[in-house]
PDB file of N, CA and C in Angstrom:
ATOM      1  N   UNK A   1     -14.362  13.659   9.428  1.00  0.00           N
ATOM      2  CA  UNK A   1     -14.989  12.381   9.666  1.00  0.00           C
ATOM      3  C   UNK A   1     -14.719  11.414   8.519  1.00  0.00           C
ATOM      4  N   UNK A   2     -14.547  11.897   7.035  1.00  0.00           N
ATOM      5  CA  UNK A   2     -14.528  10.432   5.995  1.00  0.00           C
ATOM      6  C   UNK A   2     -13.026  10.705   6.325  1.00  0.00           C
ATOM      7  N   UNK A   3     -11.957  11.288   6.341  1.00  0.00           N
ATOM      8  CA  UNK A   3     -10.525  10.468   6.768  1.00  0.00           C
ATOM      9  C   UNK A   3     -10.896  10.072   7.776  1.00  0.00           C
ATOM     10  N   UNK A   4     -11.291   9.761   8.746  1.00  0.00           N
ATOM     11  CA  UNK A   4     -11.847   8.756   9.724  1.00  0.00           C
ATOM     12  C   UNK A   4     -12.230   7.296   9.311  1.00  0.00           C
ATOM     13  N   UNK A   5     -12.921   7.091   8.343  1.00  0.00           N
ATOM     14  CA  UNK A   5     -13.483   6.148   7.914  1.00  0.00           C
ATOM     15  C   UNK A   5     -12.853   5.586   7.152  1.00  0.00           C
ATOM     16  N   UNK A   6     -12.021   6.472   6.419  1.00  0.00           N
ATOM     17  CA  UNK A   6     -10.779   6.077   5.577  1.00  0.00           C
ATOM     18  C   UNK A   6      -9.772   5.293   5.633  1.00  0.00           C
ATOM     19  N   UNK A   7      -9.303   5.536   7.162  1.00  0.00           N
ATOM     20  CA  UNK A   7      -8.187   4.780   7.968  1.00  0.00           C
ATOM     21  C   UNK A   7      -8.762   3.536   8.613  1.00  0.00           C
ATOM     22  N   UNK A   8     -10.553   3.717   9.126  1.00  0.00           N
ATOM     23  CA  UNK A   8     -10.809   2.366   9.489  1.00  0.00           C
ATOM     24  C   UNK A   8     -10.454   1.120   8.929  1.00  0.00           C
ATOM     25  N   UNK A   9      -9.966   1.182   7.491  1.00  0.00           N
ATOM     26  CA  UNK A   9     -10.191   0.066   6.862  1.00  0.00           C
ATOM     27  C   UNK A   9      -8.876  -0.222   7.319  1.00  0.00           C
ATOM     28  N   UNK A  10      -7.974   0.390   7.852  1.00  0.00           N
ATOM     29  CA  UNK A  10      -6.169  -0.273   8.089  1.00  0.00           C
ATOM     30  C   UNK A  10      -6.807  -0.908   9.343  1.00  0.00           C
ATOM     31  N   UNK A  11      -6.960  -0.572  10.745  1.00  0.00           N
ATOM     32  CA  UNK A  11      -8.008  -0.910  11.630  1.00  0.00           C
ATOM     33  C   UNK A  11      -8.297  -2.669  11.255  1.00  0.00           C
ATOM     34  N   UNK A  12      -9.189  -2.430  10.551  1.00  0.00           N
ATOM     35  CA  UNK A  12     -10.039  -3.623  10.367  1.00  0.00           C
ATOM     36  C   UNK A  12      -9.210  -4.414   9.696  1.00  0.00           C
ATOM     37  N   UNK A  13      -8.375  -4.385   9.142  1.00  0.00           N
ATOM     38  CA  UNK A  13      -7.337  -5.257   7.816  1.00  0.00           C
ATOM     39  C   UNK A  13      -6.479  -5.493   9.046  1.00  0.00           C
ATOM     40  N   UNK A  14      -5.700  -4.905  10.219  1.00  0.00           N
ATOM     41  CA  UNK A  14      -5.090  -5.564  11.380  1.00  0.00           C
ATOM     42  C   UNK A  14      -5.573  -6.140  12.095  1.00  0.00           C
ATOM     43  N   UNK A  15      -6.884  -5.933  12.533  1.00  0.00           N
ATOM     44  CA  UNK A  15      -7.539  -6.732  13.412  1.00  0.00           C
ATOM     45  C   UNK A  15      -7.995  -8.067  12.853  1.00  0.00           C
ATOM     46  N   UNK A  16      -8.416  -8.563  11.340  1.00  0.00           N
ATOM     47  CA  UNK A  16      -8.533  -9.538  10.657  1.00  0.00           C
ATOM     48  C   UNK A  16      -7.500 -10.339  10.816  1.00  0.00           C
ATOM     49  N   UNK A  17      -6.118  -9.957  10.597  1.00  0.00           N
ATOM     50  CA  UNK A  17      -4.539 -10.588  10.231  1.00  0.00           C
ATOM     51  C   UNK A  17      -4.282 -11.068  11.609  1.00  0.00           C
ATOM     52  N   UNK A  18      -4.793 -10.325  13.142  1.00  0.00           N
ATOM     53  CA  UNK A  18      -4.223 -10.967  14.026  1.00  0.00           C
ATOM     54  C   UNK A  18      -5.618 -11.678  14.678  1.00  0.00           C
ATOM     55  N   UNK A  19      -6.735 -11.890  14.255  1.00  0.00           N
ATOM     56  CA  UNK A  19      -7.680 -12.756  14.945  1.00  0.00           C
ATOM     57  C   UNK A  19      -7.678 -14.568  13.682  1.00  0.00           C
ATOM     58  N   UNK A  20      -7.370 -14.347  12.581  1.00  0.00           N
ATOM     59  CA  UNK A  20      -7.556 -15.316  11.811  1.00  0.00           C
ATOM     60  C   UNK A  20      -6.276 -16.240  11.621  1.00  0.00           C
ATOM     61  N   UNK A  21      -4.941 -15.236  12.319  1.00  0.00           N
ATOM     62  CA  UNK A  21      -3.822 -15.636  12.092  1.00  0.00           C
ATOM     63  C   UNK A  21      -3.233 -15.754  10.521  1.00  0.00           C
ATOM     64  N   UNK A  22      -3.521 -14.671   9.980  1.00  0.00           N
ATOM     65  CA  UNK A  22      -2.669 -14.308   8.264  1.00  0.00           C
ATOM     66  C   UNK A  22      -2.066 -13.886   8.124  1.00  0.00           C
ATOM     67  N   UNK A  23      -0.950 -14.014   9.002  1.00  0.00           N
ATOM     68  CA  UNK A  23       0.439 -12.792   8.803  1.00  0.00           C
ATOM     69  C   UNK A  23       0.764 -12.424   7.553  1.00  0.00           C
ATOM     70  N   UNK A  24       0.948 -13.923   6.412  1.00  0.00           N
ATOM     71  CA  UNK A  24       1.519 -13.695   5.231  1.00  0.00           C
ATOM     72  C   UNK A  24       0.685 -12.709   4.337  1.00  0.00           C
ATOM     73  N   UNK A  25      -0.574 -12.530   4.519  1.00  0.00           N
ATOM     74  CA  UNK A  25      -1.067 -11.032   4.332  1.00  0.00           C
ATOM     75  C   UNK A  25      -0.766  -9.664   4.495  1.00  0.00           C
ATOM     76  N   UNK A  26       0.477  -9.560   5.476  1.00  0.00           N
ATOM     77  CA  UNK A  26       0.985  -8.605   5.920  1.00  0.00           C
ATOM     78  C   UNK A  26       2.036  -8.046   4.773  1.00  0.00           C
ATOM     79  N   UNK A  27       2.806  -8.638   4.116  1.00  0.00           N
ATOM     80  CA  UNK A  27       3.935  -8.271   3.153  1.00  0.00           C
ATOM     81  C   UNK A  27       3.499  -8.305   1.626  1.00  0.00           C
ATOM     82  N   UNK A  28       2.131  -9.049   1.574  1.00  0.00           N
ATOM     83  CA  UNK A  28       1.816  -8.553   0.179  1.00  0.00           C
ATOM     84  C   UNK A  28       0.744  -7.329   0.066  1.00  0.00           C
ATOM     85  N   UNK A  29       0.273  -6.894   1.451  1.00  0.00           N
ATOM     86  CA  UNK A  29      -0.793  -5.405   1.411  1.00  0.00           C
ATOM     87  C   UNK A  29       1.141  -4.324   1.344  1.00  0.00           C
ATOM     88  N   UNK A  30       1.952  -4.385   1.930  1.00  0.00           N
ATOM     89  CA  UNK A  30       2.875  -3.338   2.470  1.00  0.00           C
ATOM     90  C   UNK A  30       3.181  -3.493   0.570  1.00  0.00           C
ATOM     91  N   UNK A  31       3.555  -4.619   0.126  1.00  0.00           N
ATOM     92  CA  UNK A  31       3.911  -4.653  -1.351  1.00  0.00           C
ATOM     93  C   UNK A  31       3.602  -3.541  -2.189  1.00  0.00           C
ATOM     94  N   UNK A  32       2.341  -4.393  -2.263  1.00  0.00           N
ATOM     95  CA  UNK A  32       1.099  -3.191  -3.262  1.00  0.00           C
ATOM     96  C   UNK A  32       1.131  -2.176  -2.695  1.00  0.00           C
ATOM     97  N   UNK A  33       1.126  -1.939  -1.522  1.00  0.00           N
ATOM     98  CA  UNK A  33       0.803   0.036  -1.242  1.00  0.00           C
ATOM     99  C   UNK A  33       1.894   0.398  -1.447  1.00  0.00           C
ATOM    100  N   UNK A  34       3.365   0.080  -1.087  1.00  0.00           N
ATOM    101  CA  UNK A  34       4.755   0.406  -2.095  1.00  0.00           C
ATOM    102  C   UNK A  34       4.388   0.745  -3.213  1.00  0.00           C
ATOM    103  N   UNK A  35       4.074   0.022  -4.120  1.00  0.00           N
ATOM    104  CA  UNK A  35       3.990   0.028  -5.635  1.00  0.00           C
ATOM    105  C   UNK A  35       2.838   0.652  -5.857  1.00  0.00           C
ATOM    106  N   UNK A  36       1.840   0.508  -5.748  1.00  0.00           N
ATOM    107  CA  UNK A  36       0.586   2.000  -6.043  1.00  0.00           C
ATOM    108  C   UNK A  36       1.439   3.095  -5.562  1.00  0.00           C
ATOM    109  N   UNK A  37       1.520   3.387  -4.387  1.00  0.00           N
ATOM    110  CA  UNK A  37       2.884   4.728  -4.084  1.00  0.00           C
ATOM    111  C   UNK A  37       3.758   5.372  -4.813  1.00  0.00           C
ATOM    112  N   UNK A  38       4.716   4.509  -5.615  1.00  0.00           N
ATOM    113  CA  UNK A  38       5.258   4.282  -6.500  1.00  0.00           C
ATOM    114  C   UNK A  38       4.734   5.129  -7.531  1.00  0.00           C
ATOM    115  N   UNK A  39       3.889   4.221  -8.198  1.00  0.00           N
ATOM    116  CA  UNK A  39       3.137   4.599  -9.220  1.00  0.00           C
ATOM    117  C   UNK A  39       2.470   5.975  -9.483  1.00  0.00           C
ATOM    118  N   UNK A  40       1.976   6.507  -8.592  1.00  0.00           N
ATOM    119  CA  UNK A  40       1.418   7.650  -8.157  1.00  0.00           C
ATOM    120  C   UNK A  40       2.384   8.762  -8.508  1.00  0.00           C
ATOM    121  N   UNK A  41       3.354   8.803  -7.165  1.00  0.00           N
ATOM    122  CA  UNK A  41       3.989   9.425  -7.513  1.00  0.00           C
ATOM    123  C   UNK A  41       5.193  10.000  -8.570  1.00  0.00           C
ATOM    124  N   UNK A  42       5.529   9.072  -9.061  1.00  0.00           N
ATOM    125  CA  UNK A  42       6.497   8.903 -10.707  1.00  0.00           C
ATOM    126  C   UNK A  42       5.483   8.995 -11.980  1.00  0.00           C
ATOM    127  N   UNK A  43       4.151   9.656 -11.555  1.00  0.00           N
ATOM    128  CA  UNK A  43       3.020   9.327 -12.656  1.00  0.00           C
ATOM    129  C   UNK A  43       3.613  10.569 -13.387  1.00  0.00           C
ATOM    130  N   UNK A  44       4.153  11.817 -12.609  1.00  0.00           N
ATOM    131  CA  UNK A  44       4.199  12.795 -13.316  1.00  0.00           C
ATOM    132  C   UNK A  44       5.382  13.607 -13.207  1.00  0.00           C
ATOM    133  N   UNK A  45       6.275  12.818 -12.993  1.00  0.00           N
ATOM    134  CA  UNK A  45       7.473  13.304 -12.285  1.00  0.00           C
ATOM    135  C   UNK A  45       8.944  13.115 -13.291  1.00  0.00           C
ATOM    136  N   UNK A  46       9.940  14.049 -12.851  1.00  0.00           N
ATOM    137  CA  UNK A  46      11.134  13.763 -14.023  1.00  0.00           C
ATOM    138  C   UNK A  46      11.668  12.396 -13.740  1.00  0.00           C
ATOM    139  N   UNK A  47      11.558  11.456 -12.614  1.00  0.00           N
ATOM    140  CA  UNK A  47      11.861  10.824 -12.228  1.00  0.00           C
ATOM    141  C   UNK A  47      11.752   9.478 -12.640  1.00  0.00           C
ATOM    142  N   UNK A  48      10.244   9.451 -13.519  1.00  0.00           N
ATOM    143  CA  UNK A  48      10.228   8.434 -14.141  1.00  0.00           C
ATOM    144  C   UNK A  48      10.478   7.453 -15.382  1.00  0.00           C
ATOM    145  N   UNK A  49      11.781   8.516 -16.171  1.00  0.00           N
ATOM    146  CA  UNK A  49      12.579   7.454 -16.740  1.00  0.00           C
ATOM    147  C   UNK A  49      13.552   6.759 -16.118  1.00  0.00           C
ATOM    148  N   UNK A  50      14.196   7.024 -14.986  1.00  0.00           N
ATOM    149  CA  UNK A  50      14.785   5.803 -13.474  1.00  0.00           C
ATOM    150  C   UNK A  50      14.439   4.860 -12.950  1.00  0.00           C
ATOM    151  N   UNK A  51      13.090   5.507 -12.762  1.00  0.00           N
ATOM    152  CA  UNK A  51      12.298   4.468 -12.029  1.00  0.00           C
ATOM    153  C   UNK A  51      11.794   3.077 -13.627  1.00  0.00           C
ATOM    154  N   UNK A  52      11.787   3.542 -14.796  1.00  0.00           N
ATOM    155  CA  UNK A  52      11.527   2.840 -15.880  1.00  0.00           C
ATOM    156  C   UNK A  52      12.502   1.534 -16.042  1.00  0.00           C
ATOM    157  N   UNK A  53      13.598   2.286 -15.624  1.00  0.00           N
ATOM    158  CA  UNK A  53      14.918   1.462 -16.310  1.00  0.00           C
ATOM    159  C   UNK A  53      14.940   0.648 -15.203  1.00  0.00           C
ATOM    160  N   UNK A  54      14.498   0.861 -14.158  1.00  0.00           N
ATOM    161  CA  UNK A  54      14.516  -0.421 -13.017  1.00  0.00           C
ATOM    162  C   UNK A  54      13.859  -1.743 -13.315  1.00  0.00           C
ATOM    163  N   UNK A  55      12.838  -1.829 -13.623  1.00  0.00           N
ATOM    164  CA  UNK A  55      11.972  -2.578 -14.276  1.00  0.00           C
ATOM    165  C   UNK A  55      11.933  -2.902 -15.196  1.00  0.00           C
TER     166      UNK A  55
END
């Protein structure tokens, strides 16, 4: 049931974007969850002197 509740919030963040008309909301949430993603995963990984030199 809380991963249930968990996912509501994607739910509710689409249903906001297509009743208020905010599309351009759409490519800066996909942004950030890229990059937290990102982040996460290269937190502990050999990977993240690559991912360093990108940036």
């Amino acid at each position: 049931m809380a991963l249930k509740e968990r996912l509501m919030i994607f739910g509710e963040f689409w249903y906001f974007m297509k009743t208020s008309k905010k599309w351009w909301l759409g490519p800066i949430f996909l942004f950030l969850l890229f990059l937290s993603l990102l982040i996460i995963f290269t937190e502990s990984s050999a990977l993240a002197p690559f991912i360093y030199s990108l940036f």
